[in-house]
PDB file of N, CA and C in Angstrom:
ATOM      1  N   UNK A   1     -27.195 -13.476   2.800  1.00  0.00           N
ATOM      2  CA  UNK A   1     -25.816 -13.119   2.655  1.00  0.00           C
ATOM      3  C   UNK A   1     -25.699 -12.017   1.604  1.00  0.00           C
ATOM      4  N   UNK A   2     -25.003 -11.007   1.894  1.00  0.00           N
ATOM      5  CA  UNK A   2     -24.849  -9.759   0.763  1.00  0.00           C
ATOM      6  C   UNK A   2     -23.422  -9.844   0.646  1.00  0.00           C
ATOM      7  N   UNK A   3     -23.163  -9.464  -1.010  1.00  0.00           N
ATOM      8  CA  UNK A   3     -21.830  -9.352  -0.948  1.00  0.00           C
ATOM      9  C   UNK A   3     -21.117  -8.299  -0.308  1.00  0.00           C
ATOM     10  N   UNK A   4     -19.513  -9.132   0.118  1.00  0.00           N
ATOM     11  CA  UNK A   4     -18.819  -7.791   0.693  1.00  0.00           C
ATOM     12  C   UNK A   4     -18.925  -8.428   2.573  1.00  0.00           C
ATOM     13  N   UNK A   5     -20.006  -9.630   2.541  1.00  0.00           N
ATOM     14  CA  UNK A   5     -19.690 -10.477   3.761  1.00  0.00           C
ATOM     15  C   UNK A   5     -18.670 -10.899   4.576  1.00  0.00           C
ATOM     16  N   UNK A   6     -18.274 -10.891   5.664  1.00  0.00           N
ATOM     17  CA  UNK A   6     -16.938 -11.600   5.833  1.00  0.00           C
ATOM     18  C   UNK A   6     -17.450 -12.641   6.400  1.00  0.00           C
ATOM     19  N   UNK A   7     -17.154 -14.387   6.355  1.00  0.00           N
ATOM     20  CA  UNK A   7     -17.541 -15.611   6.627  1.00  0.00           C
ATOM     21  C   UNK A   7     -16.690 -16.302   7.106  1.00  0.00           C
ATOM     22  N   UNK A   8     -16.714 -17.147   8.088  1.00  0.00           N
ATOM     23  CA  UNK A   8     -15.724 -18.024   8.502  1.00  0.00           C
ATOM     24  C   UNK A   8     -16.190 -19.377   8.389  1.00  0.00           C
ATOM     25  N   UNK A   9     -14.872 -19.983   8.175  1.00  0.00           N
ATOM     26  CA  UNK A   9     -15.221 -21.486   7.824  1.00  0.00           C
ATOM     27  C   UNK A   9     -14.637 -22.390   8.978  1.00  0.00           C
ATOM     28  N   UNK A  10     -15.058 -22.836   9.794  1.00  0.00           N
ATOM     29  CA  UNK A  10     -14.749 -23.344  10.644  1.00  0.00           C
ATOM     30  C   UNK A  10     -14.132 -24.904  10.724  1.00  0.00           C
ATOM     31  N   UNK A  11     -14.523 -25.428   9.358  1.00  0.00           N
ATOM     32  CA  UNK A  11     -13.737 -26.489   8.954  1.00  0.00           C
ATOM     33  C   UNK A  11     -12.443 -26.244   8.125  1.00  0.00           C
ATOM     34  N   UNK A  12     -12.452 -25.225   8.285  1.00  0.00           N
ATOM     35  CA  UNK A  12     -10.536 -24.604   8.057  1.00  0.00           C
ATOM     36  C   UNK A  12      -9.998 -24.701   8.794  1.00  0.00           C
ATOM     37  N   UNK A  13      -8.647 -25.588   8.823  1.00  0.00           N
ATOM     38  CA  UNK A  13      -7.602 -25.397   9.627  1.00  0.00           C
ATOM     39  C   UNK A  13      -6.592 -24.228   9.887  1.00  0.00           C
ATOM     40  N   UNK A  14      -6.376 -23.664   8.817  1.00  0.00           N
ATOM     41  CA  UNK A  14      -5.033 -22.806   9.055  1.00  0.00           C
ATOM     42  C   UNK A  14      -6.258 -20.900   8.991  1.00  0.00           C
ATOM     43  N   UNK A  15      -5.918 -20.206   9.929  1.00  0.00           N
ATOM     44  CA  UNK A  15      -6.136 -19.096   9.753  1.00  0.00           C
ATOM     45  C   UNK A  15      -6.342 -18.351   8.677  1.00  0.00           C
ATOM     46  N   UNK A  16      -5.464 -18.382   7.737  1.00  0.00           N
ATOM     47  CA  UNK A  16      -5.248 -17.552   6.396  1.00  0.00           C
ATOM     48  C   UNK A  16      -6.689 -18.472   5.807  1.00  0.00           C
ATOM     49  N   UNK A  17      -6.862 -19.400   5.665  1.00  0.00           N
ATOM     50  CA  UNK A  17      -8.316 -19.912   4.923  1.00  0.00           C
ATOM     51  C   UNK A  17      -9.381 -19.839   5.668  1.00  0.00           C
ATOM     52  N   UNK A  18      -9.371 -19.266   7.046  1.00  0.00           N
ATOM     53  CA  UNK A  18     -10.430 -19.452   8.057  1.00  0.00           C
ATOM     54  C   UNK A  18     -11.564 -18.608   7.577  1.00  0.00           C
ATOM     55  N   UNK A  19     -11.322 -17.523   7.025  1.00  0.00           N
ATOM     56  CA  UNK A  19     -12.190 -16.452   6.802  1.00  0.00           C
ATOM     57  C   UNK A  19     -11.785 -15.879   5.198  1.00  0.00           C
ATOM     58  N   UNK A  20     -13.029 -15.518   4.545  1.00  0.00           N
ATOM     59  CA  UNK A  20     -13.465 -14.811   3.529  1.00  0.00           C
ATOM     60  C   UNK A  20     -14.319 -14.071   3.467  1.00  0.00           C
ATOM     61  N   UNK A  21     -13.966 -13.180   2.432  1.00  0.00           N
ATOM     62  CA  UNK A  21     -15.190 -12.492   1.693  1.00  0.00           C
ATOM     63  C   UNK A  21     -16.014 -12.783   0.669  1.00  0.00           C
ATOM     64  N   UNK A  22     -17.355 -12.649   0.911  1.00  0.00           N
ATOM     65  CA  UNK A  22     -18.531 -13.701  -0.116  1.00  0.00           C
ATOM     66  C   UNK A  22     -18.595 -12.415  -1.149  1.00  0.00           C
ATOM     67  N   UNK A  23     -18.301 -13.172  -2.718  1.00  0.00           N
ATOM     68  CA  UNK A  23     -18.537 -12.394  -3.731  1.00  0.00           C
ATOM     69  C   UNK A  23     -19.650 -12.609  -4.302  1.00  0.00           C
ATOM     70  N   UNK A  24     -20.475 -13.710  -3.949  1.00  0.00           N
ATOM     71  CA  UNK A  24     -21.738 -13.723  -4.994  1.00  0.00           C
ATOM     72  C   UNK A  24     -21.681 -15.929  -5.107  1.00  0.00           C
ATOM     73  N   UNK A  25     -23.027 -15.975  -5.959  1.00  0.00           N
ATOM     74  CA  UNK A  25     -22.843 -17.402  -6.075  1.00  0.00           C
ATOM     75  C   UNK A  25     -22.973 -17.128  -8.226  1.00  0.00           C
ATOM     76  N   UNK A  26     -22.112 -18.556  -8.675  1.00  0.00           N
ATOM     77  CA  UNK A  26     -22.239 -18.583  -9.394  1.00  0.00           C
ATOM     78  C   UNK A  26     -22.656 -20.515  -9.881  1.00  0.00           C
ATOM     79  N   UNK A  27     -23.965 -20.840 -10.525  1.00  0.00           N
ATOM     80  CA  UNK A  27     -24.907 -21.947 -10.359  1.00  0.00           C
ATOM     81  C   UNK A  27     -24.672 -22.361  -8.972  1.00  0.00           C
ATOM     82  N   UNK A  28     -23.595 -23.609  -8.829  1.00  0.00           N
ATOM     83  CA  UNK A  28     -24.137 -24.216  -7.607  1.00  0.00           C
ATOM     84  C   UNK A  28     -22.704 -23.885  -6.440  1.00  0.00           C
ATOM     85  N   UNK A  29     -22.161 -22.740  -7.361  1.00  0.00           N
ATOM     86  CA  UNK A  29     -20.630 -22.310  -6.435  1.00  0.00           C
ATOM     87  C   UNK A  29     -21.296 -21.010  -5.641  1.00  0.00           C
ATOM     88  N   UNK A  30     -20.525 -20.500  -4.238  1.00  0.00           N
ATOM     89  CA  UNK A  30     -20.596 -19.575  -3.696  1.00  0.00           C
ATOM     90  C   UNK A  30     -18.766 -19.065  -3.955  1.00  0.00           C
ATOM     91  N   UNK A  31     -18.858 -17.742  -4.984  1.00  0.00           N
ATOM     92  CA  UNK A  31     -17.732 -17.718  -4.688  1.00  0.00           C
ATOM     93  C   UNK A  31     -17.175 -16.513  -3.593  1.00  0.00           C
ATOM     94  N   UNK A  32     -15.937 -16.444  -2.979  1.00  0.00           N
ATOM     95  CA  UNK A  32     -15.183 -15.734  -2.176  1.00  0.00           C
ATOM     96  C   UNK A  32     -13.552 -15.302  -2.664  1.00  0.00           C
ATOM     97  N   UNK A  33     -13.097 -14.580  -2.076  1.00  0.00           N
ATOM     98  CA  UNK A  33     -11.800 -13.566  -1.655  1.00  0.00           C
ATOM     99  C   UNK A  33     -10.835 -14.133  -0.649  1.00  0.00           C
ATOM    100  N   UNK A  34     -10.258 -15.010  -0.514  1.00  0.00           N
ATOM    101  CA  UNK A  34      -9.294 -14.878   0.624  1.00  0.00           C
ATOM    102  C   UNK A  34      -8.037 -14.462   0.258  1.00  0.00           C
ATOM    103  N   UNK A  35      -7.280 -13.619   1.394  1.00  0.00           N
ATOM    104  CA  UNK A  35      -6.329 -13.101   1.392  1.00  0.00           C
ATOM    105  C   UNK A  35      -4.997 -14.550   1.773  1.00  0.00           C
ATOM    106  N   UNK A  36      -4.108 -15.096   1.762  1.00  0.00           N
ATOM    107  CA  UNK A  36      -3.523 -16.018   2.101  1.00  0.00           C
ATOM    108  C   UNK A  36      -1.987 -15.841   1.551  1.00  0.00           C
ATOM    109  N   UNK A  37      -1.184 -15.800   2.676  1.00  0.00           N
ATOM    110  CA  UNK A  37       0.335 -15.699   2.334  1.00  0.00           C
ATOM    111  C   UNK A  37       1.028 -14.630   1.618  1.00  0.00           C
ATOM    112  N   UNK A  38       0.112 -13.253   1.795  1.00  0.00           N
ATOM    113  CA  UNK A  38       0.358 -12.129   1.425  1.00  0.00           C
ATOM    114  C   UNK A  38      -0.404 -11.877  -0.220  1.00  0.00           C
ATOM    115  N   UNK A  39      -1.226 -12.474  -0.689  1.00  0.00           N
ATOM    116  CA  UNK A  39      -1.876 -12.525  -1.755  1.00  0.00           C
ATOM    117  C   UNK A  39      -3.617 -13.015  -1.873  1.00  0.00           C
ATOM    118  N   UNK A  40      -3.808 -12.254  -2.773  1.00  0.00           N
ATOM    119  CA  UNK A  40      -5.434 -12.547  -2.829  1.00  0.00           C
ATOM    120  C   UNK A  40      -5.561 -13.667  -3.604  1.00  0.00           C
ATOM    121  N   UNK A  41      -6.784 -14.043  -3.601  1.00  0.00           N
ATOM    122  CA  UNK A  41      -7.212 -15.904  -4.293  1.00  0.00           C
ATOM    123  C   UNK A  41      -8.991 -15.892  -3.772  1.00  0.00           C
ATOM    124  N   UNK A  42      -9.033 -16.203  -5.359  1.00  0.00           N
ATOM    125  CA  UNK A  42      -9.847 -16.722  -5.494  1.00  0.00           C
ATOM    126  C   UNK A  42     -10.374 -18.267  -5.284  1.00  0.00           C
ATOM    127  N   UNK A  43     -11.934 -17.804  -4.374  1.00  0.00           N
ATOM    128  CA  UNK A  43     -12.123 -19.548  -3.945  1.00  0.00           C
ATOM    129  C   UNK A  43     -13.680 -19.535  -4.431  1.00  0.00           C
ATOM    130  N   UNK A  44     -13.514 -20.804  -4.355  1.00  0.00           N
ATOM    131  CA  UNK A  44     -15.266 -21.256  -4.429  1.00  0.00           C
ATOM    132  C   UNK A  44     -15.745 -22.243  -3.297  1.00  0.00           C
ATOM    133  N   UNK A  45     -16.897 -22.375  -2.861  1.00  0.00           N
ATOM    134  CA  UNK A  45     -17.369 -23.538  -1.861  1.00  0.00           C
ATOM    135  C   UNK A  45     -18.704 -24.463  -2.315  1.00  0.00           C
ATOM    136  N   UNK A  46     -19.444 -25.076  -2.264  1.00  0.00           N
ATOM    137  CA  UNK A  46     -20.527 -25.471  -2.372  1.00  0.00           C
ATOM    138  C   UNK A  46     -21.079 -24.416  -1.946  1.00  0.00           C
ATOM    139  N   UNK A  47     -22.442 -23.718  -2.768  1.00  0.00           N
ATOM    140  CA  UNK A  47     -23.234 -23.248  -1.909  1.00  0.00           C
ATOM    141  C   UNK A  47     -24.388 -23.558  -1.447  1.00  0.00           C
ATOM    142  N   UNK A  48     -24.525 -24.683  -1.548  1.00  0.00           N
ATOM    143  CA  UNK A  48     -25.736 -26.096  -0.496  1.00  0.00           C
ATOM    144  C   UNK A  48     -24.510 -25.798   0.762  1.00  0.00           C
ATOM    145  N   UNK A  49     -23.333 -26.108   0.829  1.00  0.00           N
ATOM    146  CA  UNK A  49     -22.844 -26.144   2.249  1.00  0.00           C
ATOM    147  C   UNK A  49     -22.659 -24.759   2.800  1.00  0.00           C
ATOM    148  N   UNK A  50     -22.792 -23.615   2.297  1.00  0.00           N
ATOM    149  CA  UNK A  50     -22.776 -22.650   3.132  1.00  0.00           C
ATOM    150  C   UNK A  50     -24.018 -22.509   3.428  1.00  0.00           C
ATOM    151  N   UNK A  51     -25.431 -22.483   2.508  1.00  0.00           N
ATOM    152  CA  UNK A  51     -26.453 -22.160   3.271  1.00  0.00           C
ATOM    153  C   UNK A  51     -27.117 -23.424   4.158  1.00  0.00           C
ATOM    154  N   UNK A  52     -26.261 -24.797   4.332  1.00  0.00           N
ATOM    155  CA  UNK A  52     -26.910 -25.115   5.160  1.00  0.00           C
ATOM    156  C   UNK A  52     -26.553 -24.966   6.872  1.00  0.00           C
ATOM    157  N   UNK A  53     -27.012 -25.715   7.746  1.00  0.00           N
ATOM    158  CA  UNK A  53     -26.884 -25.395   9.059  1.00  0.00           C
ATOM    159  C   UNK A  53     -25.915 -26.664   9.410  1.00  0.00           C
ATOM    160  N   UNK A  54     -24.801 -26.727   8.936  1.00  0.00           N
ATOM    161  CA  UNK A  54     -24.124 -27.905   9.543  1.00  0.00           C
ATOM    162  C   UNK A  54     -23.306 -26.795  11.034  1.00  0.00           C
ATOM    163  N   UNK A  55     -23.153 -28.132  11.937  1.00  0.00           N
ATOM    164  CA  UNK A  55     -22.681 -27.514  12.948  1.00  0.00           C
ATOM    165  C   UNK A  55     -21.417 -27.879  13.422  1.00  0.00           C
ATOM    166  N   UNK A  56     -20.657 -27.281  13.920  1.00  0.00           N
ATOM    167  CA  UNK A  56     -18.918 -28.019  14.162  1.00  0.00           C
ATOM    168  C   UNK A  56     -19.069 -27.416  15.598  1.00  0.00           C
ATOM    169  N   UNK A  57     -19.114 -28.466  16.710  1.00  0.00           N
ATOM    170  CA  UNK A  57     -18.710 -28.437  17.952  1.00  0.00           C
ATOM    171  C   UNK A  57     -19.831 -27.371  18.451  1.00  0.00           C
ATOM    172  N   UNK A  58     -21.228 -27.249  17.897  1.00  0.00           N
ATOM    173  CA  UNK A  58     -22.201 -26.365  17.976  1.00  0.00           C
ATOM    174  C   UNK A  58     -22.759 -25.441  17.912  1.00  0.00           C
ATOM    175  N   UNK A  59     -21.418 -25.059  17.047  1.00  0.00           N
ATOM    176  CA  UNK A  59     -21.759 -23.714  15.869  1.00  0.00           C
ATOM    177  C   UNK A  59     -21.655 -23.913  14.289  1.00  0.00           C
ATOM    178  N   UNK A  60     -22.304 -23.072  13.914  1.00  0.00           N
ATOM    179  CA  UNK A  60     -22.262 -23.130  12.427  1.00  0.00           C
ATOM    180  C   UNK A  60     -20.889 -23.006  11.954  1.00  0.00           C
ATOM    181  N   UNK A  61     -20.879 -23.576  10.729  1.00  0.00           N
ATOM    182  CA  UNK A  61     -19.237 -23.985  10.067  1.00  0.00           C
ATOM    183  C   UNK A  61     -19.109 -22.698   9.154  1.00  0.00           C
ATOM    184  N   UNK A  62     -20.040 -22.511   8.689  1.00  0.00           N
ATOM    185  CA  UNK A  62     -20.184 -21.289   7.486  1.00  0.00           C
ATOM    186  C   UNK A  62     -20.820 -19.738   8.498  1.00  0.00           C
ATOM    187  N   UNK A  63     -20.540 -18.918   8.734  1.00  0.00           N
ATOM    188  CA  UNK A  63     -21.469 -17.813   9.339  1.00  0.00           C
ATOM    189  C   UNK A  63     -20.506 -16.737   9.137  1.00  0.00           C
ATOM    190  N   UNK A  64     -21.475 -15.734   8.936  1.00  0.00           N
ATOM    191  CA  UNK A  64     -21.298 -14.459   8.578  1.00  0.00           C
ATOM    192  C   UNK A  64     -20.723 -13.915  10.123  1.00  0.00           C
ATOM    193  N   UNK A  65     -19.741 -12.747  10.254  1.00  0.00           N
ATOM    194  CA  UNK A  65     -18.999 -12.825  11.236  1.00  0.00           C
ATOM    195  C   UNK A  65     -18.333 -11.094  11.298  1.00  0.00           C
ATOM    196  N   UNK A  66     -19.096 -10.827   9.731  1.00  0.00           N
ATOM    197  CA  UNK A  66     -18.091  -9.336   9.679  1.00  0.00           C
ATOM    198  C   UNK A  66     -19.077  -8.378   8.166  1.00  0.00           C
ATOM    199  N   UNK A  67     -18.513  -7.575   8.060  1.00  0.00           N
ATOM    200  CA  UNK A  67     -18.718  -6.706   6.207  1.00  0.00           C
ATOM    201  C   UNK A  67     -17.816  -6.041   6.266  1.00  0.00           C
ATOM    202  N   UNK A  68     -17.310  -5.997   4.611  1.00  0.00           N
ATOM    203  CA  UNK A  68     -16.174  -4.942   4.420  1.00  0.00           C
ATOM    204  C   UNK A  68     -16.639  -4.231   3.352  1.00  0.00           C
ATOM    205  N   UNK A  69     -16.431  -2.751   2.978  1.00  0.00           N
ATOM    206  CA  UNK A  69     -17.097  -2.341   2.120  1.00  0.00           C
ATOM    207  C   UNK A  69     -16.092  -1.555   0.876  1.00  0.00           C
ATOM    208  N   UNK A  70     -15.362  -3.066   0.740  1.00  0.00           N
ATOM    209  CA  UNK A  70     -13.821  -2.633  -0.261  1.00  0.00           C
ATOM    210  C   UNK A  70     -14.715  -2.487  -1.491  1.00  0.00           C
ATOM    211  N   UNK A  71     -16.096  -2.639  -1.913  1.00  0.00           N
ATOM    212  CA  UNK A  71     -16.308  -2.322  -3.600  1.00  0.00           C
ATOM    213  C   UNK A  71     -16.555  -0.924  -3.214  1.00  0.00           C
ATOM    214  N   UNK A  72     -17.293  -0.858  -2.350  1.00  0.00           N
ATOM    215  CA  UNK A  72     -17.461   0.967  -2.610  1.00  0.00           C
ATOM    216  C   UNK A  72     -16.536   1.866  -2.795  1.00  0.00           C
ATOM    217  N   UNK A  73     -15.215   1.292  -1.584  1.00  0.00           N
ATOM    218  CA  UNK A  73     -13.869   2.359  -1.861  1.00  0.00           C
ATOM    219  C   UNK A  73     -13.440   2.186  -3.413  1.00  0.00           C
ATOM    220  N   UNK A  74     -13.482   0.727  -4.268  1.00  0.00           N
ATOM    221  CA  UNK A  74     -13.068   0.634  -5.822  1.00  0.00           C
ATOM    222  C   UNK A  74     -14.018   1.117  -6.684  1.00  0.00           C
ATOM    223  N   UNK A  75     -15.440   1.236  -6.304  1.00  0.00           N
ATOM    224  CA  UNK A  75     -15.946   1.955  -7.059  1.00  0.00           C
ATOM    225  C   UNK A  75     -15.786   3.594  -7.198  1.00  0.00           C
ATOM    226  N   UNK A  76     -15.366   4.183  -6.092  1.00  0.00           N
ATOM    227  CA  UNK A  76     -14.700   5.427  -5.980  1.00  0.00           C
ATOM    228  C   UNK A  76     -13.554   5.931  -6.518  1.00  0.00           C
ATOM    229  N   UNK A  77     -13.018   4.828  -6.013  1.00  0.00           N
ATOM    230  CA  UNK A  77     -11.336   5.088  -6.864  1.00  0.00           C
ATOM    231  C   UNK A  77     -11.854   4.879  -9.023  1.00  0.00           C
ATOM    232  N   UNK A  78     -12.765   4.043  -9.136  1.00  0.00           N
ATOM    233  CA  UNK A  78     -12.625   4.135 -10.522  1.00  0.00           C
ATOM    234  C   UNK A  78     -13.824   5.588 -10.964  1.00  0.00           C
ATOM    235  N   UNK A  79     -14.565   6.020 -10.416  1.00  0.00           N
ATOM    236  CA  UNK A  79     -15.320   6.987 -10.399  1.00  0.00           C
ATOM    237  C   UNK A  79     -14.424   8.121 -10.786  1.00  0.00           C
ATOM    238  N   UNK A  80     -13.188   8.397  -9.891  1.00  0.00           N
ATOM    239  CA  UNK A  80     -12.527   9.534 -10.347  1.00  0.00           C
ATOM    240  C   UNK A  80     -12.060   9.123 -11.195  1.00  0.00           C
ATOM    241  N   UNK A  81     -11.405   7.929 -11.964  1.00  0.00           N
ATOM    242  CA  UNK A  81     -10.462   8.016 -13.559  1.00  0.00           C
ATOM    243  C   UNK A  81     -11.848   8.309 -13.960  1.00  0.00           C
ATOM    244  N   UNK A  82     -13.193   8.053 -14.202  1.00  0.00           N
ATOM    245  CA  UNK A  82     -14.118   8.023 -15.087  1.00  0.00           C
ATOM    246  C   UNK A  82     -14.263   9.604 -15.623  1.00  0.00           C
ATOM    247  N   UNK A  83     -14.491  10.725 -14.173  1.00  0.00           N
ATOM    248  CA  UNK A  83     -14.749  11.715 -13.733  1.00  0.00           C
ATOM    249  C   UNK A  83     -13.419  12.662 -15.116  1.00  0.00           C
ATOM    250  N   UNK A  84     -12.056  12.126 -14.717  1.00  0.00           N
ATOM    251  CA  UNK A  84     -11.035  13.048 -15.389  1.00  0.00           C
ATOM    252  C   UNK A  84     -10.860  12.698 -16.607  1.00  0.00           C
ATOM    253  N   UNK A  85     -11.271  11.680 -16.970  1.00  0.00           N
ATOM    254  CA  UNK A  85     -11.379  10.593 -18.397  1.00  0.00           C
ATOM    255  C   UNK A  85     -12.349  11.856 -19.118  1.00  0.00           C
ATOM    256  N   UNK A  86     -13.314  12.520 -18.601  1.00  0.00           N
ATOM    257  CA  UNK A  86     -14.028  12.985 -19.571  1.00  0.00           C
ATOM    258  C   UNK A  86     -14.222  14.714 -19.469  1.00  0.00           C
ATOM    259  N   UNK A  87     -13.090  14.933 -18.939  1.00  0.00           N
ATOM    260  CA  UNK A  87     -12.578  16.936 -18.362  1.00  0.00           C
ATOM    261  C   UNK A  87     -11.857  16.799 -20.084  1.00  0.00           C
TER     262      UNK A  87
END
């Protein structure tokens, strides 16, 4: 899993929690990005349950499904304040 993943959780009920973006694990958390009810949020999951192979109706509950590559566009956008920060 690389960050910037998009993952779906298939033991989510409602859409808005169905899917995230994987930011990284921190000890035994995997954390993520979901967007939900017009706002971003921060989540965490087990990350024993994302890397394991549990299956819901015979697919994986946790699987990678997408990438978005929103740090690069923020690393750009802060690149130019850095860039005029020092004209």
């Amino acid at each position: 899993m690389k960050l910037g993943d998009i993952l779906i959780n298939r033991w989510a009920g409602h859409v808005d929690t169905r899917y995230f973006i994987y930011l990284g694990t921190d000890g035994k958390y995997a954390q993520g990005l979901e967007y939900t009810q017009g706002k971003w949020k921060r989540i965490n999951y087990y990350k024993s349950d994302i890397k394991n192979d549990y299956k819901s109706n015979g697919e994986k509950v946790y699987e990678v499904v997408g990438h978005t590559n929103f740090l690069d566009i923020a690393k750009e956008d802060l690149q130019k304040f850095k860039e005029s920060d020092n004209k």
